[in-house]
N, C-alpha and C. Protein backbone atom coordinates (compact mmCIF):
# COMPACT_ATOMS: atom_id res chain seq x y z
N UNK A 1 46.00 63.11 -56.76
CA UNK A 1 46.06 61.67 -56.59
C UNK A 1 46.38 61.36 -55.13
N UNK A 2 45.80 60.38 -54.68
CA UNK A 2 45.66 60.06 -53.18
C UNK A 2 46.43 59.35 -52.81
N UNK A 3 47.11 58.71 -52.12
CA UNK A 3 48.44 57.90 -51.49
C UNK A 3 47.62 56.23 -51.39
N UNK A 4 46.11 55.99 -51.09
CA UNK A 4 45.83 55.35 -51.14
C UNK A 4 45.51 54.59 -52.22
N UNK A 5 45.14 55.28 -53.40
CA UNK A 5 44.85 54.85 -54.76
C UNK A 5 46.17 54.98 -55.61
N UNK A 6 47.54 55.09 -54.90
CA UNK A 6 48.32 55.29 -55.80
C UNK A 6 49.18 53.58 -55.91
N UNK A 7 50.24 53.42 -56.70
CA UNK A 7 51.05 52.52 -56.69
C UNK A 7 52.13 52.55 -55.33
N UNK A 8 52.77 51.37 -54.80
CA UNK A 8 53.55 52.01 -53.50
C UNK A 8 54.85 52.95 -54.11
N UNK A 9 54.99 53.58 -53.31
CA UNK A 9 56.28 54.34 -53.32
C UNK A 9 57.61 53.70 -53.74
N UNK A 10 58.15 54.62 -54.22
CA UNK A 10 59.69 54.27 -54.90
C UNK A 10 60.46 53.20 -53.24
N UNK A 11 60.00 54.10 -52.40
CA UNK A 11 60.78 53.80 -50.90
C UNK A 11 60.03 52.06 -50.66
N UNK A 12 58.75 51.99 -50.66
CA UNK A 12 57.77 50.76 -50.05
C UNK A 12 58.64 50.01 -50.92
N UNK A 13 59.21 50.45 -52.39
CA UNK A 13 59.55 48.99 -53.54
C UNK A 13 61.07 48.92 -53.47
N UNK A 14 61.92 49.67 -53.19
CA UNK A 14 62.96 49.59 -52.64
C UNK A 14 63.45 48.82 -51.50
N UNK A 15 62.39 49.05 -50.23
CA UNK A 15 62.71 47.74 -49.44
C UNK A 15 61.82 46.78 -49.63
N UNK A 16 61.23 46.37 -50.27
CA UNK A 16 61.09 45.06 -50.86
C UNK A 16 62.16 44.35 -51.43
N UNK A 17 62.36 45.09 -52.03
CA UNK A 17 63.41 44.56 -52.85
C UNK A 17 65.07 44.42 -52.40
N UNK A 18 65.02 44.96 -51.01
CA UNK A 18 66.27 44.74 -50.39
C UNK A 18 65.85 43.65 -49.27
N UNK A 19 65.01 43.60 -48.76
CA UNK A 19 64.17 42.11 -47.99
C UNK A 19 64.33 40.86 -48.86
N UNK A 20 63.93 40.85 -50.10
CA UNK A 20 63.98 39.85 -51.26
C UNK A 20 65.16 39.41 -51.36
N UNK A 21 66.43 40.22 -51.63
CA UNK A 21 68.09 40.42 -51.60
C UNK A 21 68.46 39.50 -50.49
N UNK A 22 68.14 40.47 -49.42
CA UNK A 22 68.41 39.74 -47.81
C UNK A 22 68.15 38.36 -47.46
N UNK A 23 66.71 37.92 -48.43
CA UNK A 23 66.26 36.64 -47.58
C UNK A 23 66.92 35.37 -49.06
N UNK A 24 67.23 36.21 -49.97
CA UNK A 24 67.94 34.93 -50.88
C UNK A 24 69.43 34.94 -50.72
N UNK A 25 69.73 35.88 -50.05
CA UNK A 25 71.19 35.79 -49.65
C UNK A 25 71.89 34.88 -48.48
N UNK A 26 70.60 34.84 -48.07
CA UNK A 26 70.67 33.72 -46.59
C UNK A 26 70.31 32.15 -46.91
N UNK A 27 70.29 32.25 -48.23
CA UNK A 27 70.38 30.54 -49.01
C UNK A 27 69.63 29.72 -48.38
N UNK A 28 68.49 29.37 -47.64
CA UNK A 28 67.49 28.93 -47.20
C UNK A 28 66.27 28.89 -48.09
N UNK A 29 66.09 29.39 -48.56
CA UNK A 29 64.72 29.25 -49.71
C UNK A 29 65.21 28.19 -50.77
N UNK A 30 63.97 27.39 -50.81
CA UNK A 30 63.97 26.11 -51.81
C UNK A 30 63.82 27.19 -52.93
N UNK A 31 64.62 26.25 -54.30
CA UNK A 31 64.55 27.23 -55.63
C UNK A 31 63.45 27.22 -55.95
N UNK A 32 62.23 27.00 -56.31
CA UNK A 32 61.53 27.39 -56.62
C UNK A 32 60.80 28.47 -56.09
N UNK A 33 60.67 29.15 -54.67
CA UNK A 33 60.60 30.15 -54.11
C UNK A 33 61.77 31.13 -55.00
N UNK A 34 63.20 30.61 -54.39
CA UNK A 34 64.38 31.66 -55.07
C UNK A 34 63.94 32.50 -56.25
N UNK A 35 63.18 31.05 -57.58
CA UNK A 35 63.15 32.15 -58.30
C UNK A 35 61.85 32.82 -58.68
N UNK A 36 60.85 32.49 -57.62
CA UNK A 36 59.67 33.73 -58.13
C UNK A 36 60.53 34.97 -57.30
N UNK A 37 60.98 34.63 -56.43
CA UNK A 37 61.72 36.21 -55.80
C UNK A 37 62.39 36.90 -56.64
N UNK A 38 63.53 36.10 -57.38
CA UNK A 38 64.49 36.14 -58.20
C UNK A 38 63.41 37.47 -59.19
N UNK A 39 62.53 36.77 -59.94
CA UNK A 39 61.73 37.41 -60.86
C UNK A 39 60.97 38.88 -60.39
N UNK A 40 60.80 38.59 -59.31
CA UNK A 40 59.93 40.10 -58.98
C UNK A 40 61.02 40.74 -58.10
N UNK A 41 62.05 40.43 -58.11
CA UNK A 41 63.61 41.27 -57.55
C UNK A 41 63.34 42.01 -58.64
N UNK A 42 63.64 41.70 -59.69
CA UNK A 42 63.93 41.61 -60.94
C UNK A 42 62.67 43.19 -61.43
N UNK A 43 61.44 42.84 -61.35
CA UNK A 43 60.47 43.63 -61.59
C UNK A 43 60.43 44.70 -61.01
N UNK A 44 60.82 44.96 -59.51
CA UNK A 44 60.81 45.80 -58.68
C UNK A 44 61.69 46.93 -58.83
N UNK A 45 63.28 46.02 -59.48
CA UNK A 45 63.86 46.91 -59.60
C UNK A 45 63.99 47.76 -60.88
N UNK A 46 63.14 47.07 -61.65
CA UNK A 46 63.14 48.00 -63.23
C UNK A 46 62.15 49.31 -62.59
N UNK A 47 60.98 48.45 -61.79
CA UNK A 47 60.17 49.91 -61.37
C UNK A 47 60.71 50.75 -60.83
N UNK A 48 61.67 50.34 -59.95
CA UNK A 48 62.70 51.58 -58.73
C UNK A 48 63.42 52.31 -59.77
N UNK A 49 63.80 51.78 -61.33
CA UNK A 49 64.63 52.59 -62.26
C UNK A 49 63.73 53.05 -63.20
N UNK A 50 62.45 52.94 -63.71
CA UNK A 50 61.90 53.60 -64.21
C UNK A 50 61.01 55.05 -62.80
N UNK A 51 60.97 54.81 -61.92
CA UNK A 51 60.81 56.43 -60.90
C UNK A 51 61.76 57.49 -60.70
N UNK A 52 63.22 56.43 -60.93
CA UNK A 52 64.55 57.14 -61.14
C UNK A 52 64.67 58.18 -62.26
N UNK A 53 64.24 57.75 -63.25
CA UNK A 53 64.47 58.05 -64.42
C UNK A 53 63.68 59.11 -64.59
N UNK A 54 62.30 59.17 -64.45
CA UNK A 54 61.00 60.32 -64.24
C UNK A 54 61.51 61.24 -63.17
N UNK A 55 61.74 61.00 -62.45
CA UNK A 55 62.83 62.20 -61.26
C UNK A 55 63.60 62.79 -62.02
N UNK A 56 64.59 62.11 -62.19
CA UNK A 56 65.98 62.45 -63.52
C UNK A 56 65.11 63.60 -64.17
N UNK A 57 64.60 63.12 -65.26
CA UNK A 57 64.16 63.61 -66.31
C UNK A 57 63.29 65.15 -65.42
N UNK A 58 62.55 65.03 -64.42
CA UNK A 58 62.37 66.23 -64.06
C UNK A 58 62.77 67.45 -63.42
N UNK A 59 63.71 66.81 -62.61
CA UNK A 59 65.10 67.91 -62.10
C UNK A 59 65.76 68.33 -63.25
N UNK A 60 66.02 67.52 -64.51
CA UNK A 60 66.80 68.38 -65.33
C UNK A 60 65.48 69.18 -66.18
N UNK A 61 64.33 69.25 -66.17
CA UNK A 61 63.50 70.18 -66.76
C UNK A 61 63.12 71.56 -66.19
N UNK A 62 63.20 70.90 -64.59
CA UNK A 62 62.95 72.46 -63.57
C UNK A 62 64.27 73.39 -63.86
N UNK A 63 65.72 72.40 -64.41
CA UNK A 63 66.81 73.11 -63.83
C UNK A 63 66.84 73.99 -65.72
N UNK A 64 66.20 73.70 -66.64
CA UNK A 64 66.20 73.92 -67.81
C UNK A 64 64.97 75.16 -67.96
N UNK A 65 64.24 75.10 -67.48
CA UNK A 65 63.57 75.88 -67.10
C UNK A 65 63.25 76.95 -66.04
N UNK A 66 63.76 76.53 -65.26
CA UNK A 66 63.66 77.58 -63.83
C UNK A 66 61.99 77.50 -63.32
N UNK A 67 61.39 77.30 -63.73
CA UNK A 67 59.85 77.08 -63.08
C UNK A 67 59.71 75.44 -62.07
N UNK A 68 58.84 75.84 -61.22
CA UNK A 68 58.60 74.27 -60.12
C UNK A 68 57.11 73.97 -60.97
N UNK A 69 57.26 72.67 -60.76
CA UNK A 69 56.30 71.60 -61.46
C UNK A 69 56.08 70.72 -60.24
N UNK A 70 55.04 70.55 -60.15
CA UNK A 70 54.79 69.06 -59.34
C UNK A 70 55.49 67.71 -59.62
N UNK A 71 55.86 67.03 -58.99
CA UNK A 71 56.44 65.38 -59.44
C UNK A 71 55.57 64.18 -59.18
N UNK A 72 54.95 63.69 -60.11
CA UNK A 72 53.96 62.91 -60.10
C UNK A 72 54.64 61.54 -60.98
N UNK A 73 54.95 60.59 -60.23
CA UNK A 73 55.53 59.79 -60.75
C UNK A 73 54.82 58.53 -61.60
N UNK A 74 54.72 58.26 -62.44
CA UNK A 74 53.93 57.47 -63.61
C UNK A 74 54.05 55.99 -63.12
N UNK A 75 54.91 55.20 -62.46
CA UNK A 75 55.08 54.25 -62.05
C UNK A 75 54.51 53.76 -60.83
């Protein structure tokens, strides 16, 4: 799978989502902006915890196994 055809990275959605943080923390955005941010804060970070979780889940399989596997993250 190619970097170009993939979804962005755990890292690309992480700072999004700390930019999003940053710029509603600075209380300048009319609410209705606030909360589409609010909402895809929201989305971004279930995705940053569902890549977490597929990591998780594969460090404890290599460490259960002793064999290396590729990490191909589903998200």
């Amino acid at each position: 799978m190619s970097e170009s055809n993939s979804s962005p990275s755990f890292e690309v959605k992480l700072a999004e989502l700390e930019a999003l943080v940053r710029q509603m923390e600075q209380g300048s955005m009319p609410l209705d902006h606030s909360l589409d941010a609010f909402e895809k804060g929201v989305r971004l970070a279930k995705e940053c915890h569902t890549i977490l979780d597929t990591a998780s889940q594969k460090v404890t399989e290599i460490k259960q196994s002793g064999e290396e596997t590729p990490f191909e993250p589903e998200a």
